[in-house]
PDB file of N, CA and C in Angstrom:
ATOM      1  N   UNK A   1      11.396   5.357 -13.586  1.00  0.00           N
ATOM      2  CA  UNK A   1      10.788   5.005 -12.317  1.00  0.00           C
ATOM      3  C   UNK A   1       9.292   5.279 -12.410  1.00  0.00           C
ATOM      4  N   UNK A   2       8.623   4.563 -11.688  1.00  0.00           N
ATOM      5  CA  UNK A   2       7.187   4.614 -11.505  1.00  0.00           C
ATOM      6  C   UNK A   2       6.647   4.427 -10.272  1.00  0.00           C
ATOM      7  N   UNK A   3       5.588   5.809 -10.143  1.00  0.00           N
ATOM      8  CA  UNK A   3       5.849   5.851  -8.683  1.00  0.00           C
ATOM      9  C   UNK A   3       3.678   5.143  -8.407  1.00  0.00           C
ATOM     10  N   UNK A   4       3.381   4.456  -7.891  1.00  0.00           N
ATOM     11  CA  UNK A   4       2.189   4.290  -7.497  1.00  0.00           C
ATOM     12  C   UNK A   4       1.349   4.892  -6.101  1.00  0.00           C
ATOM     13  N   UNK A   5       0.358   5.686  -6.612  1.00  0.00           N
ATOM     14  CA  UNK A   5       0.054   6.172  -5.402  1.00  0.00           C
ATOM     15  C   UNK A   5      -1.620   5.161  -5.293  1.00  0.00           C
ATOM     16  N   UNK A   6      -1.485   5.400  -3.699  1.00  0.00           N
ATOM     17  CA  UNK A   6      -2.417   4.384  -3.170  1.00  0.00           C
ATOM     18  C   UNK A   6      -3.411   4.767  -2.435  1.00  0.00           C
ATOM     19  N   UNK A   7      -4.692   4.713  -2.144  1.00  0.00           N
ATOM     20  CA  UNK A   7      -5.128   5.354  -1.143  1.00  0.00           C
ATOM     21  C   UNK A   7      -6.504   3.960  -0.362  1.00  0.00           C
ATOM     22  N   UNK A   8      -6.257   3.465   0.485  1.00  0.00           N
ATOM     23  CA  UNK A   8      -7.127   2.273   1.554  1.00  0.00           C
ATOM     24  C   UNK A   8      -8.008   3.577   2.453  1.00  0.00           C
ATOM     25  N   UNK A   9      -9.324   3.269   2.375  1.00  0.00           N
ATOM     26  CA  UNK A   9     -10.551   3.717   2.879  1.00  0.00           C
ATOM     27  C   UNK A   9     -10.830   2.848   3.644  1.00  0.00           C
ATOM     28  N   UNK A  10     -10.631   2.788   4.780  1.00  0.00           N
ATOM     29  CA  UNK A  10     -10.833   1.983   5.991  1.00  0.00           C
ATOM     30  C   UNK A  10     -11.769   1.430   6.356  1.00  0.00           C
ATOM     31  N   UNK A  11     -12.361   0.299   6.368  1.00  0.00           N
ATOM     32  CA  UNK A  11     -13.689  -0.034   6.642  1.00  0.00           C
ATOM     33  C   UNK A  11     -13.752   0.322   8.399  1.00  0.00           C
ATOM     34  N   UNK A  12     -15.460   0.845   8.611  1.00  0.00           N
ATOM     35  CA  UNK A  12     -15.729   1.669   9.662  1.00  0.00           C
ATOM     36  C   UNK A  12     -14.655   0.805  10.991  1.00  0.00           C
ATOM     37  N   UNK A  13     -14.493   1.697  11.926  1.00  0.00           N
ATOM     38  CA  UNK A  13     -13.516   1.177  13.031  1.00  0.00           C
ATOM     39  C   UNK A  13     -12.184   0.379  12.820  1.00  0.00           C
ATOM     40  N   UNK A  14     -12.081   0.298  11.472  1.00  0.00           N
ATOM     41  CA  UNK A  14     -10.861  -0.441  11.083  1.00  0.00           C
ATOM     42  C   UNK A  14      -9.331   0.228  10.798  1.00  0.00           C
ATOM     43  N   UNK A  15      -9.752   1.441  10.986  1.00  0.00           N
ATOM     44  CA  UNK A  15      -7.931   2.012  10.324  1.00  0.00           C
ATOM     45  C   UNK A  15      -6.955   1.719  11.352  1.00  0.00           C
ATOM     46  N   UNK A  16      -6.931   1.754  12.998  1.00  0.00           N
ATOM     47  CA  UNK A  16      -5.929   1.238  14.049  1.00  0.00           C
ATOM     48  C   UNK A  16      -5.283   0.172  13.545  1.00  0.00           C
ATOM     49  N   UNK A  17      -6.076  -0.987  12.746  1.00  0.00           N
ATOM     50  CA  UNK A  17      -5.436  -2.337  12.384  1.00  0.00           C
ATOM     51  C   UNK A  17      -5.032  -1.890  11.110  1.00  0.00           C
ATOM     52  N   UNK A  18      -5.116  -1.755  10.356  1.00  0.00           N
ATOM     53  CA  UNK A  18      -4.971  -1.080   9.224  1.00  0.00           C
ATOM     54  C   UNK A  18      -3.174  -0.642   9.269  1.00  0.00           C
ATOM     55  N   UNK A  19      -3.466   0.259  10.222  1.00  0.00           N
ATOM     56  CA  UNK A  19      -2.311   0.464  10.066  1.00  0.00           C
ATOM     57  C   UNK A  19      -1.184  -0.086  11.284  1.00  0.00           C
ATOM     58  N   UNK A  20      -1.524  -0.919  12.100  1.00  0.00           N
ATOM     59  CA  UNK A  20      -0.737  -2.095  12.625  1.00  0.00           C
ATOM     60  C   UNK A  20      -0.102  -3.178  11.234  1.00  0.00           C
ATOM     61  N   UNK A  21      -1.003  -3.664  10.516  1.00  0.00           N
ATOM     62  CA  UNK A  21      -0.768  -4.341   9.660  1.00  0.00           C
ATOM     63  C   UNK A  21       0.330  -3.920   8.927  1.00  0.00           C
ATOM     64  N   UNK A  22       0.422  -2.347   8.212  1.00  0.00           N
ATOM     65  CA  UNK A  22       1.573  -2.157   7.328  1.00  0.00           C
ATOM     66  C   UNK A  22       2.305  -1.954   8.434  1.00  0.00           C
ATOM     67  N   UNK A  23       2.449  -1.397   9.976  1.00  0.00           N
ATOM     68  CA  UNK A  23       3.437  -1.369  10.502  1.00  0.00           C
ATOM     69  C   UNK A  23       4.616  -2.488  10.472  1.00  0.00           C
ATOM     70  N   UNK A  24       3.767  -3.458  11.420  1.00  0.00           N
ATOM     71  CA  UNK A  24       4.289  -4.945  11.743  1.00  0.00           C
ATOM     72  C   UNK A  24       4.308  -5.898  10.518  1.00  0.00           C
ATOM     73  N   UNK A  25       3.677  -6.032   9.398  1.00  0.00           N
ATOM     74  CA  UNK A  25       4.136  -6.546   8.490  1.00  0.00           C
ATOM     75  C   UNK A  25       3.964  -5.990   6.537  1.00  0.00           C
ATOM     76  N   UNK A  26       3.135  -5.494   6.826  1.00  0.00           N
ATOM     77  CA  UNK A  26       3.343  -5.304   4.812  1.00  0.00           C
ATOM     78  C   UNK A  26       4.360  -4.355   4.205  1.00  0.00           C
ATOM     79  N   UNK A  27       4.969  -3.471   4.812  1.00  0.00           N
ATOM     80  CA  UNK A  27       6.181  -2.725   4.609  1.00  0.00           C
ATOM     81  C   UNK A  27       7.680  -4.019   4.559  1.00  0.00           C
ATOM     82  N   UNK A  28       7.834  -4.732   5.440  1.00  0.00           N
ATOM     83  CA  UNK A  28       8.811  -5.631   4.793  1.00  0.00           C
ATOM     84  C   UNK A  28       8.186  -6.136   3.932  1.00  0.00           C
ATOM     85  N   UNK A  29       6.996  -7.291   3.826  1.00  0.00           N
ATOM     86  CA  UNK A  29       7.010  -8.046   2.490  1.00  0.00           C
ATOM     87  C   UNK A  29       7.295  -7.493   1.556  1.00  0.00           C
ATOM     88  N   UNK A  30       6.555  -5.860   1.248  1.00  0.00           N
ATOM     89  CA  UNK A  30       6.919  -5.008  -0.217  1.00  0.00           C
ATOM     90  C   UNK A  30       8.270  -5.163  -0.304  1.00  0.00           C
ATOM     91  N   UNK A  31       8.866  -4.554   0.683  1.00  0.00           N
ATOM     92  CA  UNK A  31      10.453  -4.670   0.388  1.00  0.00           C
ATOM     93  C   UNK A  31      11.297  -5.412  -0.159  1.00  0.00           C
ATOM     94  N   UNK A  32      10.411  -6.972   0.266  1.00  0.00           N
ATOM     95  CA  UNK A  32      11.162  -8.208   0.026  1.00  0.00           C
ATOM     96  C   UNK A  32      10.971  -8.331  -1.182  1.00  0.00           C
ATOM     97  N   UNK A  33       9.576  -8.124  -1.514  1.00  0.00           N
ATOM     98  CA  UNK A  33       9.601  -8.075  -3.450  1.00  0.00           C
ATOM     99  C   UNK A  33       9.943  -6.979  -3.896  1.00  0.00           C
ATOM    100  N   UNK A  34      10.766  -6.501  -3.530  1.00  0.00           N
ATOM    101  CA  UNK A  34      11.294  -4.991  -4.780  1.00  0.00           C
ATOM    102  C   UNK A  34      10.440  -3.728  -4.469  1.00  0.00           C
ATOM    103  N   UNK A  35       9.284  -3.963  -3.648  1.00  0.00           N
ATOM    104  CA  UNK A  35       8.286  -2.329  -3.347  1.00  0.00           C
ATOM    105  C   UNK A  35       8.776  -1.909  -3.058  1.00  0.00           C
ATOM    106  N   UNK A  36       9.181  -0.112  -3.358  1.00  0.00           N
ATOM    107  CA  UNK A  36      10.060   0.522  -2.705  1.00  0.00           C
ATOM    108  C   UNK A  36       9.031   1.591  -1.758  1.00  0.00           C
ATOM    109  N   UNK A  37       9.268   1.183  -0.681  1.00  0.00           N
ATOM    110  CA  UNK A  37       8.139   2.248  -0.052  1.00  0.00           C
ATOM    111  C   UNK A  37       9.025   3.724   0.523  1.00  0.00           C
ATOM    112  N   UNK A  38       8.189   4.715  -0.209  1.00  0.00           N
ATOM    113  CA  UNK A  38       8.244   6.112  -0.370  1.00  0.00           C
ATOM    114  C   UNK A  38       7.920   6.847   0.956  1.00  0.00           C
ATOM    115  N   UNK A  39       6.755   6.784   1.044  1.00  0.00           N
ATOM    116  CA  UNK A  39       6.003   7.345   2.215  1.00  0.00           C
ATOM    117  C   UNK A  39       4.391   6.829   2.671  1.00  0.00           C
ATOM    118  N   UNK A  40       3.928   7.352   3.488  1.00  0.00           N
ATOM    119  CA  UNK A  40       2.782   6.411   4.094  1.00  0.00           C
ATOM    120  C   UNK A  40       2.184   7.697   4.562  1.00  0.00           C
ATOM    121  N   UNK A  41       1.321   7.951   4.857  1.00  0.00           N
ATOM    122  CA  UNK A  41       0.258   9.260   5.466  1.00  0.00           C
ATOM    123  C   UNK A  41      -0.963   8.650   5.551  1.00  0.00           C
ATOM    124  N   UNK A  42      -1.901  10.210   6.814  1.00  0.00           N
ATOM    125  CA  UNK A  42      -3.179   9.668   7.274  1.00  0.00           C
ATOM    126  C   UNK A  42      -3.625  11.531   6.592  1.00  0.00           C
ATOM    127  N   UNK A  43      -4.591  11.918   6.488  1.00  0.00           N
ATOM    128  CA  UNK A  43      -5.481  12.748   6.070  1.00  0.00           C
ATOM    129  C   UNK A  43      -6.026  12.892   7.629  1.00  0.00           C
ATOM    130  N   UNK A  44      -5.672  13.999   8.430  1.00  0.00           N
ATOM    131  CA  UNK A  44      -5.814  14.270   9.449  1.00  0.00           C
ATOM    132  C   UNK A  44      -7.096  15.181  10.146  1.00  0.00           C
ATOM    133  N   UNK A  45      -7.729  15.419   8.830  1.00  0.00           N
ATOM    134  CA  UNK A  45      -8.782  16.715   9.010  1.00  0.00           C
ATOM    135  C   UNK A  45      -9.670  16.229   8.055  1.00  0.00           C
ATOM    136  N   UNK A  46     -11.240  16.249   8.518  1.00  0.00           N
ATOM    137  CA  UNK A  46     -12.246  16.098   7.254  1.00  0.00           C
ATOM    138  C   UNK A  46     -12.564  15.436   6.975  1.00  0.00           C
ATOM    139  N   UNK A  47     -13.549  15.168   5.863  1.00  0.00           N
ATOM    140  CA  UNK A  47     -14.235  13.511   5.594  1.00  0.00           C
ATOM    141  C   UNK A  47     -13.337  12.398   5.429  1.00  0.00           C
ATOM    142  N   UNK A  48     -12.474  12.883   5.104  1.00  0.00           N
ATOM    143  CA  UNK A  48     -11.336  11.238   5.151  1.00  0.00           C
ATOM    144  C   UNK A  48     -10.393  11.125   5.624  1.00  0.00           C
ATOM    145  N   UNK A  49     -11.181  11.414   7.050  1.00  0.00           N
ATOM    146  CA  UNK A  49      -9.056  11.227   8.506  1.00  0.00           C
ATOM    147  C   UNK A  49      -9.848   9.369   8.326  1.00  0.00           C
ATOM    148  N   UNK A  50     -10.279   8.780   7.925  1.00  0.00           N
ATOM    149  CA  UNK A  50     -10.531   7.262   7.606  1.00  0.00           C
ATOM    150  C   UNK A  50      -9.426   6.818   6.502  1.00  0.00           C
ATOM    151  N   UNK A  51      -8.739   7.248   5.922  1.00  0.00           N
ATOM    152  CA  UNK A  51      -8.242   6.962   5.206  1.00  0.00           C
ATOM    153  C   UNK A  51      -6.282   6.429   5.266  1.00  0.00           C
ATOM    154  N   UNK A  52      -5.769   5.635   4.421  1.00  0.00           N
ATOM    155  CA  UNK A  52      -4.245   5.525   4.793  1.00  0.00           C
ATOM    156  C   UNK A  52      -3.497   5.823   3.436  1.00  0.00           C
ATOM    157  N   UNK A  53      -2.447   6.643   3.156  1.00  0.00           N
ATOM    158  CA  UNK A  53      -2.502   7.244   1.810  1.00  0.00           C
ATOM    159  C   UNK A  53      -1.211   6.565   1.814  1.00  0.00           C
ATOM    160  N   UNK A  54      -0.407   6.052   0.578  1.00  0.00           N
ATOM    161  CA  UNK A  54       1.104   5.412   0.665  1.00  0.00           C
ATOM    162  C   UNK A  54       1.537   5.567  -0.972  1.00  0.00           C
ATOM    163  N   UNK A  55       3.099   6.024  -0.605  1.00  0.00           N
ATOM    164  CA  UNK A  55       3.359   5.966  -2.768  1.00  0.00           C
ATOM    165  C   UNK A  55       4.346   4.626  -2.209  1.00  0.00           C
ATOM    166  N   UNK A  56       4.610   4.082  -3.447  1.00  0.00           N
ATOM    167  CA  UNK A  56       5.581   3.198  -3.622  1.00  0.00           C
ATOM    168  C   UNK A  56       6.241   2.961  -5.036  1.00  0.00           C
ATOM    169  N   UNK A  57       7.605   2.600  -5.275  1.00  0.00           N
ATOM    170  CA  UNK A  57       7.553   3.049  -6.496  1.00  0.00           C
ATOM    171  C   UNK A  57       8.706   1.566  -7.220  1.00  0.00           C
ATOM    172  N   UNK A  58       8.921   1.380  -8.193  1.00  0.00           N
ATOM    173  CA  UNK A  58       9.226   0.262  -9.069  1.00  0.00           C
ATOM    174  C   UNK A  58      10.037   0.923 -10.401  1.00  0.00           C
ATOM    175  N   UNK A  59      10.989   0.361 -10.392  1.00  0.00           N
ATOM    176  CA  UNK A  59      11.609   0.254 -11.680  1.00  0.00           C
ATOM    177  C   UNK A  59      11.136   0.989 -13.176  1.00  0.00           C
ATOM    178  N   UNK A  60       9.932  -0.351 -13.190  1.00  0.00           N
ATOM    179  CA  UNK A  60       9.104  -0.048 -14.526  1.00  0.00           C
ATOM    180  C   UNK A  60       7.856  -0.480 -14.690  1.00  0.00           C
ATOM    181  N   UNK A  61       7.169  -0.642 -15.636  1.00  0.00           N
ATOM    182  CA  UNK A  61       5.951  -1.265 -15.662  1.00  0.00           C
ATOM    183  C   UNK A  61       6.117  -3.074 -15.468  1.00  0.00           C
ATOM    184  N   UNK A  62       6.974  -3.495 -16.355  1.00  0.00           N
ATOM    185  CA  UNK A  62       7.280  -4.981 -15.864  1.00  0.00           C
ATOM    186  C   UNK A  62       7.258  -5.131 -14.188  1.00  0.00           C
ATOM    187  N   UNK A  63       8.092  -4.975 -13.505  1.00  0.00           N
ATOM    188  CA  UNK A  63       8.845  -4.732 -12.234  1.00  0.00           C
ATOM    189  C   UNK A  63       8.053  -4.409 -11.537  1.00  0.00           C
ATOM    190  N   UNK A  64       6.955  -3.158 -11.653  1.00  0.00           N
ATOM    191  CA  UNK A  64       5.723  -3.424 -11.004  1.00  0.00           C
ATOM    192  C   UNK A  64       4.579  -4.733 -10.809  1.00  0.00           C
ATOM    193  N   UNK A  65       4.361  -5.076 -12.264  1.00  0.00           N
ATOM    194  CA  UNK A  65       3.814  -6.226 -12.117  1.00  0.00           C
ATOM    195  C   UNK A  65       4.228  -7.671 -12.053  1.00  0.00           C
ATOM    196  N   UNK A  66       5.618  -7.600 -11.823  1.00  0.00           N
ATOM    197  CA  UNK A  66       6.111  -8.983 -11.100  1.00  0.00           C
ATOM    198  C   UNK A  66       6.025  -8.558  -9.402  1.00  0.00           C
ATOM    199  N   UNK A  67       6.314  -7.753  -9.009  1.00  0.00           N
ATOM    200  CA  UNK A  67       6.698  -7.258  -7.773  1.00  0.00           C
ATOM    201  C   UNK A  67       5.416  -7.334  -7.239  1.00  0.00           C
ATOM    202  N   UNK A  68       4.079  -7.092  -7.782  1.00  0.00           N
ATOM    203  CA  UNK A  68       2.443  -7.200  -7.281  1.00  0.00           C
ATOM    204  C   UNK A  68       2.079  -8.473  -7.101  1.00  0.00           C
ATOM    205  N   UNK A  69       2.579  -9.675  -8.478  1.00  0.00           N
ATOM    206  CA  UNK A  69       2.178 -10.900  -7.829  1.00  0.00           C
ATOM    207  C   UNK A  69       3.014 -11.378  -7.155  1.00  0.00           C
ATOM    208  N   UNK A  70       4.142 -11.391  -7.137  1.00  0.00           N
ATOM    209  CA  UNK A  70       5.062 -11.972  -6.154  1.00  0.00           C
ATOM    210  C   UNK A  70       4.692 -11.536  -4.399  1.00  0.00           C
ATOM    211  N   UNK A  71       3.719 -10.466  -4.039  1.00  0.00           N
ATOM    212  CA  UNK A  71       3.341 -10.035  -3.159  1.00  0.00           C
ATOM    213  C   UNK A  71       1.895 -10.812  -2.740  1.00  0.00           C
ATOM    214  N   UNK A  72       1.501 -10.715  -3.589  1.00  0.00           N
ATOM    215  CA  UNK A  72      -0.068 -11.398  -3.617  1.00  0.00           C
ATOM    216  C   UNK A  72       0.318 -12.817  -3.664  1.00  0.00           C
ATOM    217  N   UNK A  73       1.332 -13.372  -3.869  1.00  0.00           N
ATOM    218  CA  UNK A  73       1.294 -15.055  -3.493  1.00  0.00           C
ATOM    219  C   UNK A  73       1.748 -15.438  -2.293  1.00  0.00           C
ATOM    220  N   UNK A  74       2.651 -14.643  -1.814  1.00  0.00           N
ATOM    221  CA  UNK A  74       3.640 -14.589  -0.716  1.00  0.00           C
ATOM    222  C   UNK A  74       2.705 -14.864   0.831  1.00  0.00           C
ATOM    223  N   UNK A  75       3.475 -16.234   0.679  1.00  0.00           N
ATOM    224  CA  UNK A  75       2.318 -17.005   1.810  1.00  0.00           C
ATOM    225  C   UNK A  75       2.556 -15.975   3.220  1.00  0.00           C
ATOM    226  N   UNK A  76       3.652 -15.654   3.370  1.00  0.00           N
ATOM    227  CA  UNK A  76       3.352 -14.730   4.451  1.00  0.00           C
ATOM    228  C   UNK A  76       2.576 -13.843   4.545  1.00  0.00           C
ATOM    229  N   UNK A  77       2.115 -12.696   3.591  1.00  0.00           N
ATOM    230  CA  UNK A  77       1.319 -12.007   3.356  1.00  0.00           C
ATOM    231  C   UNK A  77      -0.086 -12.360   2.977  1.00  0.00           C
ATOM    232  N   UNK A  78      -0.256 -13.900   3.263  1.00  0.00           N
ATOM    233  CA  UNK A  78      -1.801 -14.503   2.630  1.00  0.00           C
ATOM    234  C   UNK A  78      -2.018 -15.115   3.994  1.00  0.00           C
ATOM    235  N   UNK A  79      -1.010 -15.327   4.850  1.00  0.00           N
ATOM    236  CA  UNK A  79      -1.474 -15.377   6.311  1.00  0.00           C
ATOM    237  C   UNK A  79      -1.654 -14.502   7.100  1.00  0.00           C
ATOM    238  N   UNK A  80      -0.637 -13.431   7.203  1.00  0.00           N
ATOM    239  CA  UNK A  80      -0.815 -11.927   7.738  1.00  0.00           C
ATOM    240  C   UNK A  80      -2.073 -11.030   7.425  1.00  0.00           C
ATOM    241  N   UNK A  81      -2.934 -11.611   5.939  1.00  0.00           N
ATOM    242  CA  UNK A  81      -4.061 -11.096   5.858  1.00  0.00           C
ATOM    243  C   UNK A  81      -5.238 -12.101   5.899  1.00  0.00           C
ATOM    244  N   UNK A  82      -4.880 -12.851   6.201  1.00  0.00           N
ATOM    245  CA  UNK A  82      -5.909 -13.996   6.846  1.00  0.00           C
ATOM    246  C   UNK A  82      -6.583 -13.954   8.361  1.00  0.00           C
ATOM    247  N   UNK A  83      -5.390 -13.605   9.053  1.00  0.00           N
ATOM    248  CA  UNK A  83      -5.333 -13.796  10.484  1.00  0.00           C
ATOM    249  C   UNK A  83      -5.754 -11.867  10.653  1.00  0.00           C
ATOM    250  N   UNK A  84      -5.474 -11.155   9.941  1.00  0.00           N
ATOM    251  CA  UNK A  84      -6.072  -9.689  10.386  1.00  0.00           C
ATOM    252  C   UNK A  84      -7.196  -9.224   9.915  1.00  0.00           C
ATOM    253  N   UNK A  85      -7.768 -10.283   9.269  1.00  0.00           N
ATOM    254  CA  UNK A  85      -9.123  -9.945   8.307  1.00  0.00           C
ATOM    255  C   UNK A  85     -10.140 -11.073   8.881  1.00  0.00           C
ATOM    256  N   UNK A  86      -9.907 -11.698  10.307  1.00  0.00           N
ATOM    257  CA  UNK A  86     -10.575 -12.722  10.709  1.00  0.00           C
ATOM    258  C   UNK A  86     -12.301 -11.910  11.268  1.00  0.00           C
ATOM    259  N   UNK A  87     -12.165 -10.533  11.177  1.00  0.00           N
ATOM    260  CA  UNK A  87     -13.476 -10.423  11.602  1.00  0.00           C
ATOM    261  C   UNK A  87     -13.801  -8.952  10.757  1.00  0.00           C
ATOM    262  N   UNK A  88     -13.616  -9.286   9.361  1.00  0.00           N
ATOM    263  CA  UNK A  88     -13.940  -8.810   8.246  1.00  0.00           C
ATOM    264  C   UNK A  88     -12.927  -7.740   7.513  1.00  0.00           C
ATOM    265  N   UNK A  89     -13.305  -7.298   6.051  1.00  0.00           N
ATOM    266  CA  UNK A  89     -12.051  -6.778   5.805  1.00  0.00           C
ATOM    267  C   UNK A  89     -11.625  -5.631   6.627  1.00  0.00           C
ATOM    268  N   UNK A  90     -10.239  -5.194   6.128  1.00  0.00           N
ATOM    269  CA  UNK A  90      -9.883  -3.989   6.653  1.00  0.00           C
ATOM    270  C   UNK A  90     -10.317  -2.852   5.883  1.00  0.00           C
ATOM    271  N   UNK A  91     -10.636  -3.076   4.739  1.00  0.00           N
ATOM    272  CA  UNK A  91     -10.495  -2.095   3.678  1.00  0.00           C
ATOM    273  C   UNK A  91     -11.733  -1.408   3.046  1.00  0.00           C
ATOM    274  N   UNK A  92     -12.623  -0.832   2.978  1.00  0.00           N
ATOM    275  CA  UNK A  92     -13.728  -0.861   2.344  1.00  0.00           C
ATOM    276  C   UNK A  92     -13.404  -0.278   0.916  1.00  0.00           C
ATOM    277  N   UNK A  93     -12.194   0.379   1.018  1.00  0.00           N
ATOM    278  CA  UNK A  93     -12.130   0.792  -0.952  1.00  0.00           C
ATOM    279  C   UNK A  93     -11.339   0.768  -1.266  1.00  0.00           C
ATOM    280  N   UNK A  94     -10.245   0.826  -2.231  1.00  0.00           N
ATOM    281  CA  UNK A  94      -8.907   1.141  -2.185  1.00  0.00           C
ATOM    282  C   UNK A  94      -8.498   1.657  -3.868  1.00  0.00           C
ATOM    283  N   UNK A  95      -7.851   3.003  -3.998  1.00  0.00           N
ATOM    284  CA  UNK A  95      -8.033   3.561  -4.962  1.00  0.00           C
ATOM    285  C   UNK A  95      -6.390   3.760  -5.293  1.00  0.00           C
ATOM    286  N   UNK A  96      -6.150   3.453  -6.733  1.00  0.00           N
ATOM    287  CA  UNK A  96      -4.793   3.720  -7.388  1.00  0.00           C
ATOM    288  C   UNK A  96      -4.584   4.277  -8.361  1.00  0.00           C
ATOM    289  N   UNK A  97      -3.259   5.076  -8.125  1.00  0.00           N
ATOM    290  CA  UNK A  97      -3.098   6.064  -9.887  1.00  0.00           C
ATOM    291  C   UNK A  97      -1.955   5.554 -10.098  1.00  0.00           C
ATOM    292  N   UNK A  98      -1.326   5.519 -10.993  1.00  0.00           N
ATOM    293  CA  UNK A  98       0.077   5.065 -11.669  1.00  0.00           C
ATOM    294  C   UNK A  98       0.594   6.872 -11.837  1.00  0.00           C
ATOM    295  N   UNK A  99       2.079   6.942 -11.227  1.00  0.00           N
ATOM    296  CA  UNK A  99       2.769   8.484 -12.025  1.00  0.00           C
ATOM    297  C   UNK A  99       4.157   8.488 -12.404  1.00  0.00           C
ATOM    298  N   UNK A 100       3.993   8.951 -13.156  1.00  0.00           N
ATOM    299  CA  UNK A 100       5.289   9.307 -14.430  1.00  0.00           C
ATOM    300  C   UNK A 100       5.706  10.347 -13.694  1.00  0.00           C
ATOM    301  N   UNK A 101       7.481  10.426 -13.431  1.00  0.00           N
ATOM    302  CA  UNK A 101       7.512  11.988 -13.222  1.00  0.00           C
ATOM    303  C   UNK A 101       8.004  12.476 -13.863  1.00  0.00           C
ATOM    304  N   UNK A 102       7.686  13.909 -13.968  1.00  0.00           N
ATOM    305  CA  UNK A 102       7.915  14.884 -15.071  1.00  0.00           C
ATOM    306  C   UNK A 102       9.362  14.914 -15.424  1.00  0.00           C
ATOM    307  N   UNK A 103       9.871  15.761 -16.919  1.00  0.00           N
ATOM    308  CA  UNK A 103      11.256  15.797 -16.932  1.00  0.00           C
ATOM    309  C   UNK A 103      12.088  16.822 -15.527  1.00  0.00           C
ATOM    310  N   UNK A 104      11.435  17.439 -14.897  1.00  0.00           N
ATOM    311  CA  UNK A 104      11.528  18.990 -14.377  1.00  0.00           C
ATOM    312  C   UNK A 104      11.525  18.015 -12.599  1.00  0.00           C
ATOM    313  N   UNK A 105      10.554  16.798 -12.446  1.00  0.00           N
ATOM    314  CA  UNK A 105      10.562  16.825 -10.736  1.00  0.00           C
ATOM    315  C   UNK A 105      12.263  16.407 -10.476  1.00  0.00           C
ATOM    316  N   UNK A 106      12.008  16.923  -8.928  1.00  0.00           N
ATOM    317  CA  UNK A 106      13.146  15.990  -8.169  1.00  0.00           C
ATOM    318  C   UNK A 106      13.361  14.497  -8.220  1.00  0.00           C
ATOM    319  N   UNK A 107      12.139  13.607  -7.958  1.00  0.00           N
ATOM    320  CA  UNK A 107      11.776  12.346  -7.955  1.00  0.00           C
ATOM    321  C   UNK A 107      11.555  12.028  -8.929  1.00  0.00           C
ATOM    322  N   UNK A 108      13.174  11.288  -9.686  1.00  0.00           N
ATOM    323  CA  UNK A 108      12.570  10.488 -10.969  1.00  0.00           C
ATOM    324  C   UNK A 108      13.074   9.405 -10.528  1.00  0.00           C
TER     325      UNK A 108
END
């Protein structure tokens, strides 16, 4: 298993939609392609309560990267971010690590 952690830096005044968006729709599309969504968090204190933190996790390395474009073509999700990005992005950064888990975690 491979778990991806994610972290979206909200462009200024943007995290409310931000996170309407994965509410009301990007949590099913992942689903629909195989994303397995883990958990979702906000950083509640400090320079980055701007921020939306999410793991999600995949099979394997293949399975990840079918499961990414199959997401990124997915006309629903190219309208859902069409129509929520009509008065600029949501995102100003968005930062990813890939993790292996150890022989020893709970979460393999």
């Amino acid at each position: 298993m491979i778990y991806e952690y994610r972290v979206y830096e909200a462009a200024p005044g943007k995290l409310p939609a931000l996170h309407a968006r994965f509410r009301d729709h990007t949590l099913g599309i992942f689903e629909r392609h195989g994303i397995k969504n883990i958990g979702y968090w906000t950083n509640d204190a400090g320079d980055y309560s701007d921020r939306l933190i999410y793991i999600v996790a995949f099979e394997d390395g293949g399975h990840r990267e079918r499961a990414w474009e199959a997401f990124r073509t997915d006309p629903e999700w190219q309208r859902v971010r069409a129509e929520s990005e009509v008065d600029g992005p949501l995102t100003a950064r968005v930062f990813n690590t890939l993790l292996s888990p150890t022989d020893y975690s709970p979460l393999q």
